[in-house]
N, C-alpha and C. Protein backbone atom coordinates (compact mmCIF):
# COMPACT_ATOMS: atom_id res chain seq x y z
N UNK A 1 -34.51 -28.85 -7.18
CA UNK A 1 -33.32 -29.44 -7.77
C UNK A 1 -32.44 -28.32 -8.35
N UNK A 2 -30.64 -28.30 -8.68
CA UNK A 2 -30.51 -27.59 -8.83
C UNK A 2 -29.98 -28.37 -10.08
N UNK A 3 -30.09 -27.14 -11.05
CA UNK A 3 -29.29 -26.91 -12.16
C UNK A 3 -27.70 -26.96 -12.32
N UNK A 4 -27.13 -28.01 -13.49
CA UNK A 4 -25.61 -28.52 -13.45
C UNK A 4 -25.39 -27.06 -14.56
N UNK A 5 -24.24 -26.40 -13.96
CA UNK A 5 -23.67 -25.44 -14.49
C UNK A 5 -22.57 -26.52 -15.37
N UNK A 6 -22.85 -26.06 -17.18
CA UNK A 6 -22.11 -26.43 -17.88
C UNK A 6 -21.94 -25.64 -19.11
N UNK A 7 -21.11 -25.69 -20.12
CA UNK A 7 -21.11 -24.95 -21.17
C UNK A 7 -22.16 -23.96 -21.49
N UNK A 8 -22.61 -24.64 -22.06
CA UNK A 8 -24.53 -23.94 -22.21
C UNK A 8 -25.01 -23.51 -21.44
N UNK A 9 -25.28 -23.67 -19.91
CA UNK A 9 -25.49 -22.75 -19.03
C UNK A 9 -24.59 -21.12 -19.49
N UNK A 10 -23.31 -21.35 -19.50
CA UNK A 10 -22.26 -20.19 -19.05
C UNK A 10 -22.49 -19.52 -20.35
N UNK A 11 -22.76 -20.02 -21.88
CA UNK A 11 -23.21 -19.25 -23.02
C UNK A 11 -24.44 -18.43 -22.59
N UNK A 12 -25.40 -19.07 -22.03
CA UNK A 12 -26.93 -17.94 -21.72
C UNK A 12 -26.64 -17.20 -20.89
N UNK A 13 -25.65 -17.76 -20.06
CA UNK A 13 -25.60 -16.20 -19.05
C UNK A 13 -25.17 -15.02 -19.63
N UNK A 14 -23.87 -15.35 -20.52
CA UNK A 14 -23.01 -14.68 -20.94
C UNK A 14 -23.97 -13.64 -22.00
N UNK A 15 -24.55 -14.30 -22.59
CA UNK A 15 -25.58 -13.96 -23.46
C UNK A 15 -26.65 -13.30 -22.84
N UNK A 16 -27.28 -13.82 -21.61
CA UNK A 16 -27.64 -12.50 -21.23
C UNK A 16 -27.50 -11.05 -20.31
N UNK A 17 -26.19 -11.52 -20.09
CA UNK A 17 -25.23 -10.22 -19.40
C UNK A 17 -25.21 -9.05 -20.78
N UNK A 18 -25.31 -9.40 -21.92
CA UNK A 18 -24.93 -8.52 -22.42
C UNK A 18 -25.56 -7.04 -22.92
N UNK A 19 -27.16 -7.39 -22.88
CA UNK A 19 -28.07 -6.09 -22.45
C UNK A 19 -27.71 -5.33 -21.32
N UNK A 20 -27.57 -5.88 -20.30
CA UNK A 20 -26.99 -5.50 -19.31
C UNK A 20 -25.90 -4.29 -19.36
N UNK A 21 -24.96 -4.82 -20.21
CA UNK A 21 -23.64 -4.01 -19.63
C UNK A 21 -23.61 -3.18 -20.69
N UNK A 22 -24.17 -3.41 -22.29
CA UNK A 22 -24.46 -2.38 -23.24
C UNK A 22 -25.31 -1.10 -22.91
N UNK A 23 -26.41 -1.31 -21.84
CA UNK A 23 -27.17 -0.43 -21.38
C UNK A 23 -26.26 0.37 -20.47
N UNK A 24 -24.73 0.11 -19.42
CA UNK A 24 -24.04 0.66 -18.86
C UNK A 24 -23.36 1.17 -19.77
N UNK A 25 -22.79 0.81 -20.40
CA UNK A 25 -21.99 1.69 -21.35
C UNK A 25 -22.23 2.90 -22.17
N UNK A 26 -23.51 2.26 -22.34
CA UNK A 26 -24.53 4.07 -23.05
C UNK A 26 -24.34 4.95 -21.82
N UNK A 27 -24.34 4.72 -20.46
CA UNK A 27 -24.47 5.99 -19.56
C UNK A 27 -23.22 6.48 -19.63
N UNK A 28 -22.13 6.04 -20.15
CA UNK A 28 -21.41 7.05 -20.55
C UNK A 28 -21.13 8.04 -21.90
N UNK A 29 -22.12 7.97 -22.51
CA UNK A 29 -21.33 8.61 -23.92
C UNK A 29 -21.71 10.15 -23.37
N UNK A 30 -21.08 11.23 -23.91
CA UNK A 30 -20.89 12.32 -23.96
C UNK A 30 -22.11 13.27 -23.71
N UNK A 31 -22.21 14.31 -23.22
CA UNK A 31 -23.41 15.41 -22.81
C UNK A 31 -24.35 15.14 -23.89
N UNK A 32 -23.72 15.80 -25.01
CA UNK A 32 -24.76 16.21 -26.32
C UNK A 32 -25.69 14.41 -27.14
N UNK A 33 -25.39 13.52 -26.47
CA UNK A 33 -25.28 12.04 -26.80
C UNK A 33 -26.69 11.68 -25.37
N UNK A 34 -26.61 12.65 -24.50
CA UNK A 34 -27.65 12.00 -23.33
C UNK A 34 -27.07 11.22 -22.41
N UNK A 35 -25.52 11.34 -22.01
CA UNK A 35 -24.69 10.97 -21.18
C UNK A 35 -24.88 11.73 -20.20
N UNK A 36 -23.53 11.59 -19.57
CA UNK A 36 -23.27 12.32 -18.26
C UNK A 36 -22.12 13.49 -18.30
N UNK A 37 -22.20 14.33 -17.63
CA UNK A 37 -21.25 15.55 -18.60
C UNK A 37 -19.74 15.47 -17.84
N UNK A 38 -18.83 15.74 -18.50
CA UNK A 38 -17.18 15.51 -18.56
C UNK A 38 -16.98 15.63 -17.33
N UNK A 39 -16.29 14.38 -16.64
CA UNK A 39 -16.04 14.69 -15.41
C UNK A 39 -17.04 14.04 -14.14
N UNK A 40 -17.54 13.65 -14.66
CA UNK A 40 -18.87 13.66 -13.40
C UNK A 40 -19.30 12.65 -13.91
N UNK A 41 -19.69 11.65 -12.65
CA UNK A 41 -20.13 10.62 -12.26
C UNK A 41 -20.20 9.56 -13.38
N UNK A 42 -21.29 8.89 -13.88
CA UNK A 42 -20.84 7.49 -14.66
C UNK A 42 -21.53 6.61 -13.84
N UNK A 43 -21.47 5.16 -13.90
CA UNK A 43 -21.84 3.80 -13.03
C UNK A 43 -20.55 3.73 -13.16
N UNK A 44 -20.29 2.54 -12.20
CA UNK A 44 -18.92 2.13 -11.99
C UNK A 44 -18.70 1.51 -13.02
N UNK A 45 -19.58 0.38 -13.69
CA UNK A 45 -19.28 -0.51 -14.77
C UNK A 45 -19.67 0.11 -16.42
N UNK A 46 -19.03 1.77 -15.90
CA UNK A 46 -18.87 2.16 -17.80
C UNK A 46 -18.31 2.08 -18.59
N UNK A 47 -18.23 2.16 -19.73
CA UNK A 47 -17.24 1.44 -20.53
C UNK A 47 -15.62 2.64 -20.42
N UNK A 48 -15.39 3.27 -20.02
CA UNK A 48 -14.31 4.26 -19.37
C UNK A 48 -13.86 3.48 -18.24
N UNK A 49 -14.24 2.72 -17.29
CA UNK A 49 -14.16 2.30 -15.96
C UNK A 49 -13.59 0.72 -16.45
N UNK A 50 -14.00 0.16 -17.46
CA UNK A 50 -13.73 -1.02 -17.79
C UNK A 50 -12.11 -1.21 -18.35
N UNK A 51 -11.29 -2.14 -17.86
CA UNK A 51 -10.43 -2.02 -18.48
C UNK A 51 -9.63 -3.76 -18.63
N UNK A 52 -9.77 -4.19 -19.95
CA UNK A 52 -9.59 -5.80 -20.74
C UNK A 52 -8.47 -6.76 -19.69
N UNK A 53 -8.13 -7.00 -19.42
CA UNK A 53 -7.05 -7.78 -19.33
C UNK A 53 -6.79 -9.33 -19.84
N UNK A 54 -5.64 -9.66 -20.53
CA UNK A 54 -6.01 -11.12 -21.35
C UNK A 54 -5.55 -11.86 -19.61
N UNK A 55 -6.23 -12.99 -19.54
CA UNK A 55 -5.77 -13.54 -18.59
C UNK A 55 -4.40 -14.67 -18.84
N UNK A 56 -3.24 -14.12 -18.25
CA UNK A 56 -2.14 -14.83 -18.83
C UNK A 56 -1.98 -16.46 -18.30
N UNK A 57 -3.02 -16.80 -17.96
CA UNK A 57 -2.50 -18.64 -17.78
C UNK A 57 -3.50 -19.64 -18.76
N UNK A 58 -3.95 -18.45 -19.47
CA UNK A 58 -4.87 -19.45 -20.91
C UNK A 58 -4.34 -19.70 -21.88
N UNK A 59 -4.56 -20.28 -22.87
CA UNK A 59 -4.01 -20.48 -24.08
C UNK A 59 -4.44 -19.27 -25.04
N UNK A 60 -3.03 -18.46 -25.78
CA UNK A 60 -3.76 -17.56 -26.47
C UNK A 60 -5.34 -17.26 -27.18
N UNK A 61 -5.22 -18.30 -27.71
CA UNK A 61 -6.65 -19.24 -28.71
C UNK A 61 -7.44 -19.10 -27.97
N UNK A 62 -7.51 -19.55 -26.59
CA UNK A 62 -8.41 -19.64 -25.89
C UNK A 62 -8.71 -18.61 -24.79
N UNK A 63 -7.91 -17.08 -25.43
CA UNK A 63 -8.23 -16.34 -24.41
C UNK A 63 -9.53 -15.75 -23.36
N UNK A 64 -9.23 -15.42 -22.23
CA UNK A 64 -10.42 -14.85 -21.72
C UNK A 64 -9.98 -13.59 -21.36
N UNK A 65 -10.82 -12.58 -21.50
CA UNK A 65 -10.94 -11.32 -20.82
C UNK A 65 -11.35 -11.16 -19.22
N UNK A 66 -10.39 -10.36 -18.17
CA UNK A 66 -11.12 -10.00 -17.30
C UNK A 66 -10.93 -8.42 -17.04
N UNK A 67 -12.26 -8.40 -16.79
CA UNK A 67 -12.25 -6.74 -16.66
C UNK A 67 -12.55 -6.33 -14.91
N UNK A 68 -11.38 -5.19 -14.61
CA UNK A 68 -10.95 -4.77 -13.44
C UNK A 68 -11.83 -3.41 -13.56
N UNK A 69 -12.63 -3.23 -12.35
CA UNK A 69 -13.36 -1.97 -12.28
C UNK A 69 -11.79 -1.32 -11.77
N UNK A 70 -12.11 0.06 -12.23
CA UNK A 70 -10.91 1.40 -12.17
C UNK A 70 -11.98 2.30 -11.61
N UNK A 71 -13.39 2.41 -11.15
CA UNK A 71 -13.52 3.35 -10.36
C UNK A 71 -12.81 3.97 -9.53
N UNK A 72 -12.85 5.36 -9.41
CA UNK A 72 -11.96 5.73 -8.02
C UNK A 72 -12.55 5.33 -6.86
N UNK A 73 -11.94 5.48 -6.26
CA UNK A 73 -12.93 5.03 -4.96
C UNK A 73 -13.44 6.40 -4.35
N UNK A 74 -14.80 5.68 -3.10
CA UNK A 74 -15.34 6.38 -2.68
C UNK A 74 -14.67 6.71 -1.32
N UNK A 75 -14.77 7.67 -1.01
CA UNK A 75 -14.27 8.82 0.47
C UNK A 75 -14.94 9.20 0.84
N UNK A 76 -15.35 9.38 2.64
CA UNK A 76 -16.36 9.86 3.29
C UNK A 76 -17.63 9.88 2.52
N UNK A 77 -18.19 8.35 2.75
CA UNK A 77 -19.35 8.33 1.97
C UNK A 77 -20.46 9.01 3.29
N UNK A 78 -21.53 9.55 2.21
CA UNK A 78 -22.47 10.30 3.14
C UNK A 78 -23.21 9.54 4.24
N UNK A 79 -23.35 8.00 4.05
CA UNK A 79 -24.27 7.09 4.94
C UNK A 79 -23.30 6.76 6.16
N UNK A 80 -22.22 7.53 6.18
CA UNK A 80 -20.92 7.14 7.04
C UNK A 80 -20.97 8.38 7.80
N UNK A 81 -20.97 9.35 7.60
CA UNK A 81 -21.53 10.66 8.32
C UNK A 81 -21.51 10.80 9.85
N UNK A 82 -22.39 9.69 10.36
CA UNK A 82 -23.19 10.07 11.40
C UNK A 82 -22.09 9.48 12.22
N UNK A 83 -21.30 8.23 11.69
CA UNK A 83 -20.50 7.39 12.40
C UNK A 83 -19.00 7.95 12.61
N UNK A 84 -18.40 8.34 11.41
CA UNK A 84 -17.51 9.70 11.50
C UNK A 84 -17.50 10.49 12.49
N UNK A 85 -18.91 11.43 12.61
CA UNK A 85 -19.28 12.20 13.50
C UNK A 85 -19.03 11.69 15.20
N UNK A 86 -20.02 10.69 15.42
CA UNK A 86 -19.98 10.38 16.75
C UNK A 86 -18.67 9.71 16.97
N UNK A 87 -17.64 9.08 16.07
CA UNK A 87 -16.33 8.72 16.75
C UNK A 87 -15.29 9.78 16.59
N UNK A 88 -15.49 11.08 16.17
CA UNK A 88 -14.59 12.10 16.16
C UNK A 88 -14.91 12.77 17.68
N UNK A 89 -15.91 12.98 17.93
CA UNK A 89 -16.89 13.31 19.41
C UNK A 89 -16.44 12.55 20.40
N UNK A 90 -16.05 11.10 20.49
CA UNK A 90 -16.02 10.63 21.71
C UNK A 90 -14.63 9.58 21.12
N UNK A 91 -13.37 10.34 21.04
CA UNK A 91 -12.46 9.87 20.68
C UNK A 91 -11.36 9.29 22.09
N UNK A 92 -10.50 7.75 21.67
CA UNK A 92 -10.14 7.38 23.17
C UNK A 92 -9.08 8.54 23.14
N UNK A 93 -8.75 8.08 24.72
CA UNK A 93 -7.42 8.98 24.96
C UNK A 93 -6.16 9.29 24.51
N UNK A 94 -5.83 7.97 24.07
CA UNK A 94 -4.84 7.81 23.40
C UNK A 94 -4.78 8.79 21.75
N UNK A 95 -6.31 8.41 21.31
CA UNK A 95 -6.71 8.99 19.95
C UNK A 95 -6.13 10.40 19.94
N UNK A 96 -6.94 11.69 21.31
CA UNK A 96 -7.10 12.52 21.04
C UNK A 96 -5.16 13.09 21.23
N UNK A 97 -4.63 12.33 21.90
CA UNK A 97 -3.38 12.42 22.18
C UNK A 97 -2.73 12.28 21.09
N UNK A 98 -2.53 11.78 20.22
CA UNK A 98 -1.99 11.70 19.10
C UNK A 98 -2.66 12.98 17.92
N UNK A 99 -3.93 12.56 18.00
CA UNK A 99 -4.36 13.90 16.94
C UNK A 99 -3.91 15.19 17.61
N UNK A 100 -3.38 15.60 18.63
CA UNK A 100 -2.77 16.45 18.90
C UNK A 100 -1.33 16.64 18.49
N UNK A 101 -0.62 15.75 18.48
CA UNK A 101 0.40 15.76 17.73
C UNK A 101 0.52 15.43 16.19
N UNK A 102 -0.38 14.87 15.67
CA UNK A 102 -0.59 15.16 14.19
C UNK A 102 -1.55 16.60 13.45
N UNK A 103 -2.04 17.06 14.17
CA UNK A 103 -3.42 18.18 14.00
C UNK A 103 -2.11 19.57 13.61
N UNK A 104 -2.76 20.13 12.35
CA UNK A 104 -1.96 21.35 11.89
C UNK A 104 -1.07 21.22 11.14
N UNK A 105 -0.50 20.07 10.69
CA UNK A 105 0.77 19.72 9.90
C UNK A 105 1.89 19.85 10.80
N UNK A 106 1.75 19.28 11.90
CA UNK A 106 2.94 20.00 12.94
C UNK A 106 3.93 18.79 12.53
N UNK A 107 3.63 17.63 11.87
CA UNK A 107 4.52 16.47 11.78
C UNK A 107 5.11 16.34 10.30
N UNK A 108 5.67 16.96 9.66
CA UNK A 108 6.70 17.51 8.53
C UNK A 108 6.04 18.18 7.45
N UNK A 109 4.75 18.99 8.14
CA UNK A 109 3.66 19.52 7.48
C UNK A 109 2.91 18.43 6.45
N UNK A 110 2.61 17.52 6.68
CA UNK A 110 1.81 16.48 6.26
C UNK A 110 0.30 16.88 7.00
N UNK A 111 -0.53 16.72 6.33
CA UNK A 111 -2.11 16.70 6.63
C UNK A 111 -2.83 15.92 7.07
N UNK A 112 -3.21 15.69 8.14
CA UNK A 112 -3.92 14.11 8.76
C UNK A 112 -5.30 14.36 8.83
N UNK A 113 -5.95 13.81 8.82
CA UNK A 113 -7.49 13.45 8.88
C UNK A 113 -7.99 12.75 9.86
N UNK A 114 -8.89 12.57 10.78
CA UNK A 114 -9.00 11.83 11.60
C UNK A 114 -10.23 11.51 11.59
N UNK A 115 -10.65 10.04 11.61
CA UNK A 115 -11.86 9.40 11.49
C UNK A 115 -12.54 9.53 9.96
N UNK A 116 -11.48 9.46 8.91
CA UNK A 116 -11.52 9.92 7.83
C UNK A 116 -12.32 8.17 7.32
N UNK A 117 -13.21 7.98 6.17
CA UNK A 117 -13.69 6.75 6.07
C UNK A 117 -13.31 6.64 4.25
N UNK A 118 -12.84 5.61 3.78
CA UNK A 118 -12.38 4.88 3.07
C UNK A 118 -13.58 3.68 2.21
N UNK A 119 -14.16 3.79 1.35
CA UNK A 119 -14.94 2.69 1.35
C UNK A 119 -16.06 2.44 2.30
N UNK A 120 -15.64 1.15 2.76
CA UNK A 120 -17.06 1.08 3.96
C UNK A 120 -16.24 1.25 5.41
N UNK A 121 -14.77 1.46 5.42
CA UNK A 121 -14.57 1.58 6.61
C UNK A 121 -13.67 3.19 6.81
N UNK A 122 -13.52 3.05 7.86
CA UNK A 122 -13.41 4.49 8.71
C UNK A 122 -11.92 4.62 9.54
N UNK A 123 -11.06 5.06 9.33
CA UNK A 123 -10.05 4.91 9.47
C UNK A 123 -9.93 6.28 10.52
N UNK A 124 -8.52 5.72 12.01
CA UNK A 124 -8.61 6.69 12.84
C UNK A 124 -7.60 8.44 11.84
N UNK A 125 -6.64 7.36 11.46
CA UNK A 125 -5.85 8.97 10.86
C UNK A 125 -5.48 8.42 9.60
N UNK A 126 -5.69 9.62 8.67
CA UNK A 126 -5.08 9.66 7.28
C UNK A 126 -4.81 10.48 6.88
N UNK A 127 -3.61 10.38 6.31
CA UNK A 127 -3.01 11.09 5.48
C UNK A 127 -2.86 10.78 4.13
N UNK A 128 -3.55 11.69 3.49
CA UNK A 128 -4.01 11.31 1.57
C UNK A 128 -2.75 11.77 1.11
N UNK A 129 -1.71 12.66 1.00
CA UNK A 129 -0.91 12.87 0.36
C UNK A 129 0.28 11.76 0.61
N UNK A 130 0.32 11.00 1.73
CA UNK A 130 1.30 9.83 1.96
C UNK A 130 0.78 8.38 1.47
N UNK A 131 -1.00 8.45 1.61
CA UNK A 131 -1.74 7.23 1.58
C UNK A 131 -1.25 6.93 2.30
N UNK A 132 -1.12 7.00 3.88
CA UNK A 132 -1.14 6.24 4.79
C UNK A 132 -2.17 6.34 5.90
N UNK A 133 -2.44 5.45 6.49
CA UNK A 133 -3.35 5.00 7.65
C UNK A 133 -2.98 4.62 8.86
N UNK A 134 -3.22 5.50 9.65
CA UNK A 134 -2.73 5.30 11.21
C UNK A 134 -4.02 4.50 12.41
N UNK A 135 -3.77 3.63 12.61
CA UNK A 135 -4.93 2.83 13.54
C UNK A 135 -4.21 2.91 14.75
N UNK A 136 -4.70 3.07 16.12
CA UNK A 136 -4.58 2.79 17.39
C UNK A 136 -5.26 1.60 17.73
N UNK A 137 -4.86 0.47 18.57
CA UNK A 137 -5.68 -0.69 18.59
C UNK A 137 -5.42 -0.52 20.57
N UNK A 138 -6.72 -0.35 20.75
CA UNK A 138 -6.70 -1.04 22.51
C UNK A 138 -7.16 -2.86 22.55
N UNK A 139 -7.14 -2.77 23.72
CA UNK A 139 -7.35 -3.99 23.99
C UNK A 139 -8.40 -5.02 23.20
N UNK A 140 -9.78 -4.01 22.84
CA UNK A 140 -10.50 -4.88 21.69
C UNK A 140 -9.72 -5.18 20.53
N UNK A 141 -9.06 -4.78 19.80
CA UNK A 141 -8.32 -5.29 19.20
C UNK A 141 -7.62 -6.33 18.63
N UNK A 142 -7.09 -7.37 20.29
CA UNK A 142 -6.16 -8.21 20.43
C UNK A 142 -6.71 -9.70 20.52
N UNK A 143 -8.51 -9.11 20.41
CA UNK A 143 -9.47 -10.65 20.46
C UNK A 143 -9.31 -11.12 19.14
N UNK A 144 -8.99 -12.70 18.92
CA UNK A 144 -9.22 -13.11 17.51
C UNK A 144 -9.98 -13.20 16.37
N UNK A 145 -10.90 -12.28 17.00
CA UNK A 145 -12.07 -12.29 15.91
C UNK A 145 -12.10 -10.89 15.29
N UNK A 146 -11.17 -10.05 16.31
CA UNK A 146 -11.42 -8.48 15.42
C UNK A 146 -9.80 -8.83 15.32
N UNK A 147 -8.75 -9.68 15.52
CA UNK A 147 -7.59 -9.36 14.88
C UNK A 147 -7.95 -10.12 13.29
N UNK A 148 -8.76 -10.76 13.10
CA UNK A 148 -8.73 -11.33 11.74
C UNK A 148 -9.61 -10.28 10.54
N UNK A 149 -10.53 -9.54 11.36
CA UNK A 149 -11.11 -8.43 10.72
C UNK A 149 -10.36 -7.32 10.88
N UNK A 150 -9.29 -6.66 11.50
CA UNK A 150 -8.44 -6.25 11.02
C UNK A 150 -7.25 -6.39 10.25
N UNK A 151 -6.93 -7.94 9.95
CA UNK A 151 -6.16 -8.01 9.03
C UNK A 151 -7.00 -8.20 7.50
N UNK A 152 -8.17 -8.79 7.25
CA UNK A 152 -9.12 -8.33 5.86
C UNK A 152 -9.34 -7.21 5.95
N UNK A 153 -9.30 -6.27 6.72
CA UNK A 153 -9.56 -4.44 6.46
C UNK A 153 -7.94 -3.90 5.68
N UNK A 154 -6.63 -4.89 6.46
CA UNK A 154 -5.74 -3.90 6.08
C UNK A 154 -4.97 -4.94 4.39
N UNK A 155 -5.27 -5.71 4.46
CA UNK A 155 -5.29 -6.07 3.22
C UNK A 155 -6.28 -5.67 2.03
N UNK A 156 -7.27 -5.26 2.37
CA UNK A 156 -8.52 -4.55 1.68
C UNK A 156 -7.32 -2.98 1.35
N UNK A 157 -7.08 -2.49 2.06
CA UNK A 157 -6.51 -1.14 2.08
C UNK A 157 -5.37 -1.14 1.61
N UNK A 158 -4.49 -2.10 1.61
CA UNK A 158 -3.30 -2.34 1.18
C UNK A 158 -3.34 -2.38 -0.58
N UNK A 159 -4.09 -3.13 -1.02
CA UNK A 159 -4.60 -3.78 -2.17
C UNK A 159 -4.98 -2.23 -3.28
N UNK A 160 -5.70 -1.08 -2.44
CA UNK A 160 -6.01 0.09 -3.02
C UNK A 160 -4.92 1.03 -2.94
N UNK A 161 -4.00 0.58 -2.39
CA UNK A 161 -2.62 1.62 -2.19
C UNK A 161 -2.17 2.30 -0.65
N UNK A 162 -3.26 1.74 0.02
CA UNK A 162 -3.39 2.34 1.25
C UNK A 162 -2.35 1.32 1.96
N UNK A 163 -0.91 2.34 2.73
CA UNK A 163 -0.01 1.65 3.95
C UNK A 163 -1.47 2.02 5.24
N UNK A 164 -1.07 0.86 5.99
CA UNK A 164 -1.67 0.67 7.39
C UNK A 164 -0.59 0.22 8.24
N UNK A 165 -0.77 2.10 9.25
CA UNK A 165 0.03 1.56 10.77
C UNK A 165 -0.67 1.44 11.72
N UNK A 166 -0.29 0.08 12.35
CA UNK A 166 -1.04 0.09 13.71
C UNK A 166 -0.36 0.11 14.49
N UNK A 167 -0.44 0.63 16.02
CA UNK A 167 0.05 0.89 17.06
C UNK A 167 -0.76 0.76 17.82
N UNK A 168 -0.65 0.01 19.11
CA UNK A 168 -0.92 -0.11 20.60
C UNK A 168 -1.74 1.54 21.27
N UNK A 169 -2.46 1.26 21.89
CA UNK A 169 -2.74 2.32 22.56
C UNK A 169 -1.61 2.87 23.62
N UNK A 170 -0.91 2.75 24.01
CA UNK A 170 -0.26 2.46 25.08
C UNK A 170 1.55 2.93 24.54
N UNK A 171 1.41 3.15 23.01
CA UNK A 171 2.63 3.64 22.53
C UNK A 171 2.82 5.08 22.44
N UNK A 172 1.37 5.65 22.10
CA UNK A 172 1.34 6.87 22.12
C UNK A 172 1.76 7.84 23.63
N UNK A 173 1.45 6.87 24.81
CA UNK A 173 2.09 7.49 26.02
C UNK A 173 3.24 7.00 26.57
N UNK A 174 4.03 5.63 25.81
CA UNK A 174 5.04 5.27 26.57
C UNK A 174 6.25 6.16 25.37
N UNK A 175 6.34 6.15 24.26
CA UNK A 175 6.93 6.38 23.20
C UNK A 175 6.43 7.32 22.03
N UNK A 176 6.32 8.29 22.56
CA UNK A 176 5.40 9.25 21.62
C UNK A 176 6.03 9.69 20.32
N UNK A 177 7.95 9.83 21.09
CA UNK A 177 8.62 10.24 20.15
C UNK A 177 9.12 8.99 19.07
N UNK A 178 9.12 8.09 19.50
CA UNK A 178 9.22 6.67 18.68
C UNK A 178 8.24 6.44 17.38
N UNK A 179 6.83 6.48 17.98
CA UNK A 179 5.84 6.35 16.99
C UNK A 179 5.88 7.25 16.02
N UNK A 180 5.95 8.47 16.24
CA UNK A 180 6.17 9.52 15.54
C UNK A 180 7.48 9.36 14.22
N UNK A 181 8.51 9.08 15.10
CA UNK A 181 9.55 8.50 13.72
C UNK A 181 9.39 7.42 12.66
N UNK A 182 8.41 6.46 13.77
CA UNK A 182 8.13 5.41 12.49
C UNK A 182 6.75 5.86 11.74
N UNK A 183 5.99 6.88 11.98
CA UNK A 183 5.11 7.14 10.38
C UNK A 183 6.16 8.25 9.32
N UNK A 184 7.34 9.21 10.28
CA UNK A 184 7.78 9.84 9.49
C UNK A 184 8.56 8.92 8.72
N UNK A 185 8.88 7.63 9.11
CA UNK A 185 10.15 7.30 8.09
C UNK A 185 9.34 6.00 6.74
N UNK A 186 7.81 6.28 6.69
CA UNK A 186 6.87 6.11 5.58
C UNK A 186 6.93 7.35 4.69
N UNK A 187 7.02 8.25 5.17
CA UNK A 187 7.12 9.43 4.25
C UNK A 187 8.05 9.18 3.17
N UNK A 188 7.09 9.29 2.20
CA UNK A 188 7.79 9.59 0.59
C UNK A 188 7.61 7.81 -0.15
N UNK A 189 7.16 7.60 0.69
CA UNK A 189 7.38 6.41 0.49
C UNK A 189 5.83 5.51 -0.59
N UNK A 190 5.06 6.56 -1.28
CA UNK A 190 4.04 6.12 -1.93
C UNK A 190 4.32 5.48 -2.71
């Protein structure tokens, strides 16, 4: 049988979340305290990382707090490595065609990355100083089941600051000089 979530339920939880997150918050106090030293690492949910917000559709009286993790995010996580690796290795045609024209800063000396990974996903080109994201989509792409998982990836990315361009495989050889104008005319644009 299950249990009716009501008042009293949501007091014990609340009540016992709070060992919980007091024990996170100690991992941050200061070196000489048995913390973690300036700069370096933390849990995500430390009290530095935590940050209040009143939620504005309550009644003052009845405010609630929600707290937004501010971790930075993670970049080229290490368990991503191998996958990075083997899609930088066996990149499509189109891919390596373009990283040729982005590779070196040759495109208004901007810095691109390629197969650079974000979180849990892996993005074909980035550029960190624009925050933008360049995807090539072939034909897998255009099935409805990876166009809907690419639109929760680029709303996921959008949401962290990340622009997402996608382009056709097929632009990079019909319109090379086209594509090219439309990531330059994102520039500046963070």
């Amino acid at each position: 049988s299950h249990a009716k979530i009501n008042c009293q339920n949501i007091g014990n939880l609340r009540l016992s979340l709070r060992p919980i997150f007091h024990g996170l918050h100690g991992a941050s106090s200061p070196p000489n305290l048995g913390g973690v030293p300036k700069g370096g690492g933390g849990p995500p949910f430390s009290k530095q990382n935590l940050h209040p917000e009143l939620d504005h559709h309550t009644n003052p009286k009845k405010a609630i707090f929600i707290y937004r993790v501010t971790t930075p995010l993670r970049k080229n996580l290490p368990y991503l490595k191998r996958i990075r690796k083997k899609l930088r290795n066996n990149m499509t045609p189109a891919e390596v065609r373009l990283w040729i024209l982005l590779n070196e800063k040759k495109l208004e000396g901007r810095k691109f990355r390629r197969q650079f990974s974000v979180a849990n996903y892996v993005l074909d080109f980035y550029c960190p100083i624009e925050k933008l994201a360049i995807e090539l989509d072939g034909a897998y792409h255009f099935t409805p089941y990876q166009m809907a998982k690419d639109k929760q990836r680029d709303a996921f990315l959008n949401s962290i600051g990340i622009r997402v361009l996608r382009f056709e495989n097929k632009c990079v050889w019909n319109n090379p000089d086209g594509l090219l104008e439309r990531i330059k005319s994102c520039f500046g644009k963070v």
